[in-house]
PDB file of N, CA and C in Angstrom:
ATOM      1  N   UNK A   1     -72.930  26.787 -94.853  1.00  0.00           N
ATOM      2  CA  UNK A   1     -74.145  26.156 -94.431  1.00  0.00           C
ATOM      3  C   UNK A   1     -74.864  25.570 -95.639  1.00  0.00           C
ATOM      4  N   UNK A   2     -75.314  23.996 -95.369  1.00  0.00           N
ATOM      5  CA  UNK A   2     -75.981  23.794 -96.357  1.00  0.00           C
ATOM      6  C   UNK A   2     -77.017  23.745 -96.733  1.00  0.00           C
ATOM      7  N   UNK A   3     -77.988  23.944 -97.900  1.00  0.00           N
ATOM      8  CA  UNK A   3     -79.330  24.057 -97.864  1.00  0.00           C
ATOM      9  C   UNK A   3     -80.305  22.849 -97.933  1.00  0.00           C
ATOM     10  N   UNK A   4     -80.259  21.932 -97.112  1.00  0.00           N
ATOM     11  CA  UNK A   4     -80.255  20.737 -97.461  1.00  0.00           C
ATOM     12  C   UNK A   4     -80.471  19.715 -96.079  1.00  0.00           C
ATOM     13  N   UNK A   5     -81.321  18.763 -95.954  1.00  0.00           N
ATOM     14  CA  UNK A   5     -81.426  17.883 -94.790  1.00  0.00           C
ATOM     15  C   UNK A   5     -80.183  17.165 -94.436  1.00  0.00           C
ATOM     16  N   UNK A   6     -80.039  16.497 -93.266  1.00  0.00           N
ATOM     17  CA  UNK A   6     -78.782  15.635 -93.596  1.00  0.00           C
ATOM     18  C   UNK A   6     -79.161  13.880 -93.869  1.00  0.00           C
ATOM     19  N   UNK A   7     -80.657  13.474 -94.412  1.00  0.00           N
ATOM     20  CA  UNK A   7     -80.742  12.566 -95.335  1.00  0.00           C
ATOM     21  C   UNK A   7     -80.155  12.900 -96.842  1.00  0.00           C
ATOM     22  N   UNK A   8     -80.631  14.373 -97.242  1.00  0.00           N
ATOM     23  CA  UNK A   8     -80.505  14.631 -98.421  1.00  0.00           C
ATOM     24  C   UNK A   8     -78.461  14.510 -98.817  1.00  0.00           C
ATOM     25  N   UNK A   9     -78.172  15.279 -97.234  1.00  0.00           N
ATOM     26  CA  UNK A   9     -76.747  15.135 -97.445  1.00  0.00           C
ATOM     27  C   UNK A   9     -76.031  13.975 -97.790  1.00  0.00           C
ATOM     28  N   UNK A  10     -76.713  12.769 -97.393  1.00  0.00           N
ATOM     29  CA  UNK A  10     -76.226  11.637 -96.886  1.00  0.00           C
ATOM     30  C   UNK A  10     -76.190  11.733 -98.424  1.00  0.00           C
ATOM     31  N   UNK A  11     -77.540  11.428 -99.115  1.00  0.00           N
ATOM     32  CA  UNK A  11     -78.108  10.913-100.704  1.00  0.00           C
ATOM     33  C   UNK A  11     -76.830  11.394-101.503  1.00  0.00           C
ATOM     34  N   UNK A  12     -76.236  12.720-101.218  1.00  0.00           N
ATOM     35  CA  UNK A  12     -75.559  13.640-101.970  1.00  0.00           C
ATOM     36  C   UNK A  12     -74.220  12.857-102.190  1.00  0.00           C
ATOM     37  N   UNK A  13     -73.179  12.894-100.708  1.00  0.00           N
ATOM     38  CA  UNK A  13     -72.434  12.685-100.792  1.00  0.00           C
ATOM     39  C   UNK A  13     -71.633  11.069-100.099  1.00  0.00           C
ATOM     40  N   UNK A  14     -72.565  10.617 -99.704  1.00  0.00           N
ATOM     41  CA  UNK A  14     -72.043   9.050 -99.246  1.00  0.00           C
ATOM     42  C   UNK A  14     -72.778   7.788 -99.753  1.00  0.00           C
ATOM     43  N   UNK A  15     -74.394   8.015-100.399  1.00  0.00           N
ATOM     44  CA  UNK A  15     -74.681   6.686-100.601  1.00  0.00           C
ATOM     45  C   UNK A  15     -74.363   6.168-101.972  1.00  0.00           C
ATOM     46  N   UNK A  16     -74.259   4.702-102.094  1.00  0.00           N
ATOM     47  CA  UNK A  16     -74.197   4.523-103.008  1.00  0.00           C
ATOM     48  C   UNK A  16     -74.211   5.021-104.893  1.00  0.00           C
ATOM     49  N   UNK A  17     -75.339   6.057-104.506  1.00  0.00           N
ATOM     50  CA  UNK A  17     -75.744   6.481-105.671  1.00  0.00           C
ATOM     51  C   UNK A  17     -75.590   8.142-105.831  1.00  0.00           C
ATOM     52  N   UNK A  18     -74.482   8.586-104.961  1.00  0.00           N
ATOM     53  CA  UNK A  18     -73.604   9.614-105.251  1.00  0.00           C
ATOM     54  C   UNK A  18     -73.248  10.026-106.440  1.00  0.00           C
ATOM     55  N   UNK A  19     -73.699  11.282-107.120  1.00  0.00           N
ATOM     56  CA  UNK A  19     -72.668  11.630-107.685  1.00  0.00           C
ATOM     57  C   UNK A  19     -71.307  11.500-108.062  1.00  0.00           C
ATOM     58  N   UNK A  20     -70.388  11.681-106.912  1.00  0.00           N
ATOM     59  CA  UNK A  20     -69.152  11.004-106.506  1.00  0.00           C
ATOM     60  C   UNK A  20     -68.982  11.006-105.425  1.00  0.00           C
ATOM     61  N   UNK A  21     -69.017   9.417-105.901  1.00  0.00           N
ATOM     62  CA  UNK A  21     -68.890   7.882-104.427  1.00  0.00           C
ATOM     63  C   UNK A  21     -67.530   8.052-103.957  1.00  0.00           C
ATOM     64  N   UNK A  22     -67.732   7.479-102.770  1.00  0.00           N
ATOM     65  CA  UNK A  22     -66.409   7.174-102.182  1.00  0.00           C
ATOM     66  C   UNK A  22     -66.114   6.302-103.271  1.00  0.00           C
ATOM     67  N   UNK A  23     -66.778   4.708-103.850  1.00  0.00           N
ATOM     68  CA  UNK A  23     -66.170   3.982-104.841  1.00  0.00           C
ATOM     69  C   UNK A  23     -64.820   5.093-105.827  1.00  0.00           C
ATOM     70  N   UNK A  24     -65.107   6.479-106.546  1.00  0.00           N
ATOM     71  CA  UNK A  24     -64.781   7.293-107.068  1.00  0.00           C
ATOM     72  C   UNK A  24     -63.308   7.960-106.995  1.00  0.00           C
ATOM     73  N   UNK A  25     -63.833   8.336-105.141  1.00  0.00           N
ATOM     74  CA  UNK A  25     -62.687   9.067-104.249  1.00  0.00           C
ATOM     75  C   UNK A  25     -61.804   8.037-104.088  1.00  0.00           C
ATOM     76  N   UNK A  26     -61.901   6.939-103.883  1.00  0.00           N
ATOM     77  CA  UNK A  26     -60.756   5.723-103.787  1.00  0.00           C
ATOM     78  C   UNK A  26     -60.038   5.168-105.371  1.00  0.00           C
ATOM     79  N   UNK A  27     -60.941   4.859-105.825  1.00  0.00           N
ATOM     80  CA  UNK A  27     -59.896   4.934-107.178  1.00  0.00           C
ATOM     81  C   UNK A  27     -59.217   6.286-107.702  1.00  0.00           C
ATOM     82  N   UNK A  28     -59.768   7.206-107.355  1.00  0.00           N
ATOM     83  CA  UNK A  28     -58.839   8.435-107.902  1.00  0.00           C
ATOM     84  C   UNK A  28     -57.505   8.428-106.847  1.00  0.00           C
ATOM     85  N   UNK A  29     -57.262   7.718-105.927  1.00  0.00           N
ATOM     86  CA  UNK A  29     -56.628   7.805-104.601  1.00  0.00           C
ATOM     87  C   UNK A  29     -55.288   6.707-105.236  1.00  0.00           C
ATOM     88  N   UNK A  30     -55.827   5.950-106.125  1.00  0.00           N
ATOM     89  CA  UNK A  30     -55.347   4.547-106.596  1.00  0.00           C
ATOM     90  C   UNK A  30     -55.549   3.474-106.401  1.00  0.00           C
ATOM     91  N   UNK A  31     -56.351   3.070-105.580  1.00  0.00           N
ATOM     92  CA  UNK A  31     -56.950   1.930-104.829  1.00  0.00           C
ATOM     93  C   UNK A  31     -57.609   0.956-105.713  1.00  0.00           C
ATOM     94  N   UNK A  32     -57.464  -0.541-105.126  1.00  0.00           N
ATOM     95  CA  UNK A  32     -57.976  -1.225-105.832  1.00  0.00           C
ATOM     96  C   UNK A  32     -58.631  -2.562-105.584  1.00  0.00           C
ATOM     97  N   UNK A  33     -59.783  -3.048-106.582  1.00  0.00           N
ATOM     98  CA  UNK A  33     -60.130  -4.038-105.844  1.00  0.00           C
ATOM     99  C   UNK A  33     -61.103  -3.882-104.715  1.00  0.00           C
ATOM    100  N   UNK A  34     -61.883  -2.593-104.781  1.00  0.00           N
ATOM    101  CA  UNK A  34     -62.631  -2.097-104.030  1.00  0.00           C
ATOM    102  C   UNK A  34     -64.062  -2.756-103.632  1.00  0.00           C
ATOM    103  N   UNK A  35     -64.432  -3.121-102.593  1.00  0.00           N
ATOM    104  CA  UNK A  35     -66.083  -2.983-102.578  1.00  0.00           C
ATOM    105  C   UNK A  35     -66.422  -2.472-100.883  1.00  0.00           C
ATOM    106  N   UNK A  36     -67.615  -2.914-100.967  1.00  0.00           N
ATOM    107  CA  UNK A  36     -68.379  -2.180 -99.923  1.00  0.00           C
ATOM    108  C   UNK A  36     -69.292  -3.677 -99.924  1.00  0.00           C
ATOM    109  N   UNK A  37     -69.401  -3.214 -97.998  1.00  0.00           N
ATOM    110  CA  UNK A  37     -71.344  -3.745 -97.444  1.00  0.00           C
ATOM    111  C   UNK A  37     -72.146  -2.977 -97.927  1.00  0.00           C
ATOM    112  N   UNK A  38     -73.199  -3.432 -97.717  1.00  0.00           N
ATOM    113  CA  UNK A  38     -74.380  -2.835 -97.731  1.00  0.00           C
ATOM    114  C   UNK A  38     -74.599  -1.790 -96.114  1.00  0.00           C
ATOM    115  N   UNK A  39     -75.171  -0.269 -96.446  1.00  0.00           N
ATOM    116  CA  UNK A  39     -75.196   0.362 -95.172  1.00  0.00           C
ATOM    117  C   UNK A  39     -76.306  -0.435 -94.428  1.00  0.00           C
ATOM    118  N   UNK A  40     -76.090  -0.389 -93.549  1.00  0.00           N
ATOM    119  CA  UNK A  40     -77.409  -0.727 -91.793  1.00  0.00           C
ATOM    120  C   UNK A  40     -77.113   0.444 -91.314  1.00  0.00           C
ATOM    121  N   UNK A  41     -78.781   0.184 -90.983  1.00  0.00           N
ATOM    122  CA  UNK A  41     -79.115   1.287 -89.861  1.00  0.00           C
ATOM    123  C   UNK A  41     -79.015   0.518 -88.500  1.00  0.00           C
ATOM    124  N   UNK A  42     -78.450   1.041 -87.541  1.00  0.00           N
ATOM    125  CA  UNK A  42     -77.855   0.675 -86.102  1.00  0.00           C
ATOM    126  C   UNK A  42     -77.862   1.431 -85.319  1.00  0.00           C
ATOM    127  N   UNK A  43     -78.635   1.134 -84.254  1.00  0.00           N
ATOM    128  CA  UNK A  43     -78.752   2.006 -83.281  1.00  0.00           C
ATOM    129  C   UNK A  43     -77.073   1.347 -82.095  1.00  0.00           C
ATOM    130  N   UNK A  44     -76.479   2.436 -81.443  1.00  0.00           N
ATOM    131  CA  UNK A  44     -75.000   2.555 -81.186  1.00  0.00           C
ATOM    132  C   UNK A  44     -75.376   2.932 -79.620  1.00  0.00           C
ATOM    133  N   UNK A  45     -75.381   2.475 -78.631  1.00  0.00           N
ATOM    134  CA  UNK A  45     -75.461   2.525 -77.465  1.00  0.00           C
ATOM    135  C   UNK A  45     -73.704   2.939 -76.485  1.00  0.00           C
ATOM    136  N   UNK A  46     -74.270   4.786 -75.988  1.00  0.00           N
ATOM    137  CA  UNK A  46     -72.963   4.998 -75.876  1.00  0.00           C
ATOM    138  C   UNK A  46     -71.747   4.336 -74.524  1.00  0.00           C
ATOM    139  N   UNK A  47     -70.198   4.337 -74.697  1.00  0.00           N
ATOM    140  CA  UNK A  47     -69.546   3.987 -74.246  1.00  0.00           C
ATOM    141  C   UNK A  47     -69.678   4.438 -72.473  1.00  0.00           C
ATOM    142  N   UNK A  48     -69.958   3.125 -71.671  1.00  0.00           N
ATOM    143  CA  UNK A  48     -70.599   3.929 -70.373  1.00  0.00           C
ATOM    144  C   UNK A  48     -69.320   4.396 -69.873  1.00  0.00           C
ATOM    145  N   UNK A  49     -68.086   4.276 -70.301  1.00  0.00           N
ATOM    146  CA  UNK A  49     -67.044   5.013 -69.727  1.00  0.00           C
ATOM    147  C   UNK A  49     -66.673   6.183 -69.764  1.00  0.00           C
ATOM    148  N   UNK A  50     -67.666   6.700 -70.799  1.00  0.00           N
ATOM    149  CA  UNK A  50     -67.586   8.068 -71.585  1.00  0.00           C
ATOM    150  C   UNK A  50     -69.232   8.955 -71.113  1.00  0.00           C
ATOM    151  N   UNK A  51     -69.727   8.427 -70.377  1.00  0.00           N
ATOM    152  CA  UNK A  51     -71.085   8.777 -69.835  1.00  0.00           C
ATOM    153  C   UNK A  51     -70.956  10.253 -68.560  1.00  0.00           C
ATOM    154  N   UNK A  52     -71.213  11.032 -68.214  1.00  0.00           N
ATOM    155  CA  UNK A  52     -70.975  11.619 -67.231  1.00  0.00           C
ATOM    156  C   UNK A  52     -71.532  11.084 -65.776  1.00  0.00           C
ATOM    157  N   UNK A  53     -71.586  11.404 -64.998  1.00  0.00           N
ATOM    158  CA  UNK A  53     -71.603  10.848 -63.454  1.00  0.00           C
ATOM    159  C   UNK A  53     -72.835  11.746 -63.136  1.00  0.00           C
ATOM    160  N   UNK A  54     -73.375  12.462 -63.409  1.00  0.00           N
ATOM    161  CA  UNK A  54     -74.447  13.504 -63.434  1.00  0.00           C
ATOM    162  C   UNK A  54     -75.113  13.277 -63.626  1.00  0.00           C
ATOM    163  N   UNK A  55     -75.493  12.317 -65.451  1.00  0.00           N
ATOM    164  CA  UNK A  55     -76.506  11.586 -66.016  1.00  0.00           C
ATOM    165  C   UNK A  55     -77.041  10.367 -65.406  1.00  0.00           C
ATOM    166  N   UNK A  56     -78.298  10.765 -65.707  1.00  0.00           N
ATOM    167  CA  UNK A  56     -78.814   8.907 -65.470  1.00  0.00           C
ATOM    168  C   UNK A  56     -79.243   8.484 -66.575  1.00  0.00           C
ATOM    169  N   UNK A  57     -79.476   7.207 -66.429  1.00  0.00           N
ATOM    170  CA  UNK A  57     -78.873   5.511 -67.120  1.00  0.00           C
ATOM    171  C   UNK A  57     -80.813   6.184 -68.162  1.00  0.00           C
ATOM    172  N   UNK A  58     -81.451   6.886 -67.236  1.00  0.00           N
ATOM    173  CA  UNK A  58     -82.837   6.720 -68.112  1.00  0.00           C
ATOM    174  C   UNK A  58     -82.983   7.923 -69.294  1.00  0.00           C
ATOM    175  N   UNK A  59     -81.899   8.980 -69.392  1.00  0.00           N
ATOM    176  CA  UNK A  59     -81.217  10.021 -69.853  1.00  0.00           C
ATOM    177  C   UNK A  59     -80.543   9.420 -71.509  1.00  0.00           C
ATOM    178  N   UNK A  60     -80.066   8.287 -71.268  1.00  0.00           N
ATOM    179  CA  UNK A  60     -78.801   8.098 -72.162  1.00  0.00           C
ATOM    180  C   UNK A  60     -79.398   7.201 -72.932  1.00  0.00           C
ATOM    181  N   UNK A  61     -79.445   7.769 -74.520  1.00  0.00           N
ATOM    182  CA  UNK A  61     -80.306   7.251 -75.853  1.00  0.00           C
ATOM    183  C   UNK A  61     -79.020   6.908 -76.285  1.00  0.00           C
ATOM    184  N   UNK A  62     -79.771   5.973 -77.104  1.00  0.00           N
ATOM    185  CA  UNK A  62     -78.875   5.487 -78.537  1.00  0.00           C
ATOM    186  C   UNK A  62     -78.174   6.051 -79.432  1.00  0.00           C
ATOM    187  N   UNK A  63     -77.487   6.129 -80.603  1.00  0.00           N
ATOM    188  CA  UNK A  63     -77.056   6.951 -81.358  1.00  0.00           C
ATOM    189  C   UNK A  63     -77.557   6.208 -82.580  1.00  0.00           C
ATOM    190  N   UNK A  64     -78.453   6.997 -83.324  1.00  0.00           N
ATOM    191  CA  UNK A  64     -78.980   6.057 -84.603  1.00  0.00           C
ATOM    192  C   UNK A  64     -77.527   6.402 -85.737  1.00  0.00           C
ATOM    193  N   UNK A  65     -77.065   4.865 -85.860  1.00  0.00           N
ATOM    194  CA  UNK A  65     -75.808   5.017 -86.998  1.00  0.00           C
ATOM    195  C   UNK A  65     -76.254   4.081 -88.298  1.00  0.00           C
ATOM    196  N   UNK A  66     -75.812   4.828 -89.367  1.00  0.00           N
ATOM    197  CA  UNK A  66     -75.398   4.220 -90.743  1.00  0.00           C
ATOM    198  C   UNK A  66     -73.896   3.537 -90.911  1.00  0.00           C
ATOM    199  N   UNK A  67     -74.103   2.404 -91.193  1.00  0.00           N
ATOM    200  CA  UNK A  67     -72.454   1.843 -91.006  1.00  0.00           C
ATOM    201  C   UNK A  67     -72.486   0.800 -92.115  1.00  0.00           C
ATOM    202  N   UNK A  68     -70.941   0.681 -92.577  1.00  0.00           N
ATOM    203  CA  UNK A  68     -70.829  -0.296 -93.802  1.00  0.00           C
ATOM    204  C   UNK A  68     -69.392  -0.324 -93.780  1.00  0.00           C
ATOM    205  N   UNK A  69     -68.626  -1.569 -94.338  1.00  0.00           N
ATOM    206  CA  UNK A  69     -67.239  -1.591 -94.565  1.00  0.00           C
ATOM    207  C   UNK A  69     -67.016  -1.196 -95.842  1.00  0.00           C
ATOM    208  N   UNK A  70     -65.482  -0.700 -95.849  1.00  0.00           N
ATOM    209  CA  UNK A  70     -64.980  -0.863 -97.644  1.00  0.00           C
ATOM    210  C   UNK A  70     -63.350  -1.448 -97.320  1.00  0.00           C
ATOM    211  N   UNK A  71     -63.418  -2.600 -98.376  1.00  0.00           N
ATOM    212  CA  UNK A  71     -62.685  -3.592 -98.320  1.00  0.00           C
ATOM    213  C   UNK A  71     -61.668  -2.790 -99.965  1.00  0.00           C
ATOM    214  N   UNK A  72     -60.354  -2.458 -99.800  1.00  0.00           N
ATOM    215  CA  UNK A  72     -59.902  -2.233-100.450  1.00  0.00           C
ATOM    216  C   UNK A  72     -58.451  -2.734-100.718  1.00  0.00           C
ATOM    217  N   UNK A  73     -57.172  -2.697-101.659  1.00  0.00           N
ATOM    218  CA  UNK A  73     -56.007  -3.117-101.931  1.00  0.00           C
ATOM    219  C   UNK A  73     -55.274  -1.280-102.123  1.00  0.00           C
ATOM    220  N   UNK A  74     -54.975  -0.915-100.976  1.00  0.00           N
ATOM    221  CA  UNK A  74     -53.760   0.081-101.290  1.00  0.00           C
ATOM    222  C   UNK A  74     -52.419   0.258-101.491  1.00  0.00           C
ATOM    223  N   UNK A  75     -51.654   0.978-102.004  1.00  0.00           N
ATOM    224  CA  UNK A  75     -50.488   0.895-102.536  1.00  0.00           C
ATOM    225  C   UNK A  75     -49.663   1.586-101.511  1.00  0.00           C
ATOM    226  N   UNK A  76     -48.432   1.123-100.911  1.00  0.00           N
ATOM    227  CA  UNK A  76     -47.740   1.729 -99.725  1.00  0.00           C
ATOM    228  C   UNK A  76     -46.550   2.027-100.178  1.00  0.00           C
ATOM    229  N   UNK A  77     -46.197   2.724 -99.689  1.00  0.00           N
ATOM    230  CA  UNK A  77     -44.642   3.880-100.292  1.00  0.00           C
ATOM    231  C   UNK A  77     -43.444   4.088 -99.349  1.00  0.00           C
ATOM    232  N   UNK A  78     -42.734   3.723 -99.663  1.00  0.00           N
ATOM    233  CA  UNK A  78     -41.323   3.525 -98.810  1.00  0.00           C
ATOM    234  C   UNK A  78     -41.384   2.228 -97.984  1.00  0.00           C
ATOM    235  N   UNK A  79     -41.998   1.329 -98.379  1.00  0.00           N
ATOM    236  CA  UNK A  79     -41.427   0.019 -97.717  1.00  0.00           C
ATOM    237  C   UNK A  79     -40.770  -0.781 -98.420  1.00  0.00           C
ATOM    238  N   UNK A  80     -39.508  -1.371 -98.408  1.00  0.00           N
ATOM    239  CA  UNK A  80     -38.819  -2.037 -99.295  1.00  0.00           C
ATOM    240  C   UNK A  80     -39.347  -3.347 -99.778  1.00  0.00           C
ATOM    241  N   UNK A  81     -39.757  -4.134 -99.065  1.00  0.00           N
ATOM    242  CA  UNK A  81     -40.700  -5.347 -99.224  1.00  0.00           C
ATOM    243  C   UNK A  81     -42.151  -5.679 -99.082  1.00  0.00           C
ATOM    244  N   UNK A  82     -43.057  -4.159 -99.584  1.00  0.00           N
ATOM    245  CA  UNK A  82     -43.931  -4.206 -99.523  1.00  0.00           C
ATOM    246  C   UNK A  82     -44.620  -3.083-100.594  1.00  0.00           C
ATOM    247  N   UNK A  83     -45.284  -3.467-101.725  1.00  0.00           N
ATOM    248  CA  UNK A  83     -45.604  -2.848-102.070  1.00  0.00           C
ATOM    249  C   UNK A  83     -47.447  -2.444-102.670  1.00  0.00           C
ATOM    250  N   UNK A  84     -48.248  -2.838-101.674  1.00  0.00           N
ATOM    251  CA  UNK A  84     -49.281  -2.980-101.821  1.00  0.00           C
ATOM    252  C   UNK A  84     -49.899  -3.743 -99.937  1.00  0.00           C
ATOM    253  N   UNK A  85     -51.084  -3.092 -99.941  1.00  0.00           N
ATOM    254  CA  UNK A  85     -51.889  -3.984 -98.427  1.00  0.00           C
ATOM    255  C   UNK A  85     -53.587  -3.750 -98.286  1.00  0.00           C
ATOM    256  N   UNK A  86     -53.932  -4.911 -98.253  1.00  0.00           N
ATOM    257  CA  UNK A  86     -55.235  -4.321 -97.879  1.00  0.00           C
ATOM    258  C   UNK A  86     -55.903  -4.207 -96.438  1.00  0.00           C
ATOM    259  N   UNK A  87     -56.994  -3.206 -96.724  1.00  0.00           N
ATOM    260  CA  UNK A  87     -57.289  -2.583 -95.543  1.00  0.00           C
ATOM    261  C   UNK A  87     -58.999  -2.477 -95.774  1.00  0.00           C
ATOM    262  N   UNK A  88     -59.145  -2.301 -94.826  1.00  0.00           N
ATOM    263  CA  UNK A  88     -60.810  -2.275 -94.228  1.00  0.00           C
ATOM    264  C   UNK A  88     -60.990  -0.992 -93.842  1.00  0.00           C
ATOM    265  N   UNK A  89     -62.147  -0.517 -94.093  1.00  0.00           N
ATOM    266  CA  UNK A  89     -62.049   0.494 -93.527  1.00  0.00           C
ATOM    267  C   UNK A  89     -63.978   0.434 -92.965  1.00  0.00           C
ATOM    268  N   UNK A  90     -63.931   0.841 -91.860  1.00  0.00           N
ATOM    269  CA  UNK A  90     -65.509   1.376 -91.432  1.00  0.00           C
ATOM    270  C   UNK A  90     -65.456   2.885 -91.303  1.00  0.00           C
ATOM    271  N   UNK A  91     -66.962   3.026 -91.851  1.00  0.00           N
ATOM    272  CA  UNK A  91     -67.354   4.070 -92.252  1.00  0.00           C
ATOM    273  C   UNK A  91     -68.591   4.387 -91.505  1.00  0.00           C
ATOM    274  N   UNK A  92     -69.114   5.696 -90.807  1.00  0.00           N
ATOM    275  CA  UNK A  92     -69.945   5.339 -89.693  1.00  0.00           C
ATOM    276  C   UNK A  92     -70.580   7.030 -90.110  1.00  0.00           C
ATOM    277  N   UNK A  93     -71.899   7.040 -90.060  1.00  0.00           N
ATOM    278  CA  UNK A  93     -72.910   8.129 -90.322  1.00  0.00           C
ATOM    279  C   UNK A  93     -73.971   8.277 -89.165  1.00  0.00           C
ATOM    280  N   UNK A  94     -73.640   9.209 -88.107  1.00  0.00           N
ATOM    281  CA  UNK A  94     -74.352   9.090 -87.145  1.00  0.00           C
ATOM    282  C   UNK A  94     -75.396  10.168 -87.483  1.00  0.00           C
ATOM    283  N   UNK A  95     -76.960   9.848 -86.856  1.00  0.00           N
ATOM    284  CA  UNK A  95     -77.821  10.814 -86.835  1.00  0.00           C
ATOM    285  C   UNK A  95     -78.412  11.024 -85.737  1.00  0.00           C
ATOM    286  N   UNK A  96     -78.404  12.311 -85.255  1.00  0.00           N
ATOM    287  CA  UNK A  96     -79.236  12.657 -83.778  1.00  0.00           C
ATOM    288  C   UNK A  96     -80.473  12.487 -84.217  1.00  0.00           C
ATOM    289  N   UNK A  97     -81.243  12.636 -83.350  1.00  0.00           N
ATOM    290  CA  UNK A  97     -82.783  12.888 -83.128  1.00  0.00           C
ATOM    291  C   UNK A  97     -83.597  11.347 -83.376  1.00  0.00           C
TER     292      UNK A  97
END
């Protein structure tokens, strides 16, 4: 358990100004050519297919999310004609309340 909000968590271990960044965790990974968006705050309105039949429509809030891409060049292993690909990745920080 941590002693700690989960803004503070966020501060700690995902924003920008981490200690150690994902920027960090991906180059130690080997990655390259790395960047990032900028995070938004986004409110995420849930999947009504995934809603229960019980609930009503005046019941069902938003999901306040933190979201940003990271645009990177990774290195792939055992492909004969391929040795490198880049990939996107989204990264998504949801907060209740």
């Amino acid at each position: 358990m941590f002693n700690f909000t989960p803004d503070v968590f966020f501060e700690k271990f995902f924003s920008d100004k981490a200690e150690f960044s994902f920027l960090d965790f991906f180059t130690l990974q080997g990655h390259s050519n790395i960047t990032f968006t900028e995070w938004k705050d986004i409110e995420e309105v849930p999947d009504p297919n995934k809603i229960e039949p019980s609930q009503s429509m005046d019941s069902i809030k938003a999901n306040k999310v933190r979201v940003r891409e990271a645009n990177m060049v990774v290195k792939v292993k055992g492909v004969p004609f391929l040795s490198e690909t880049r990939v996107i990745k989204v990264q998504k920080c949801y907060k209740e309340g």
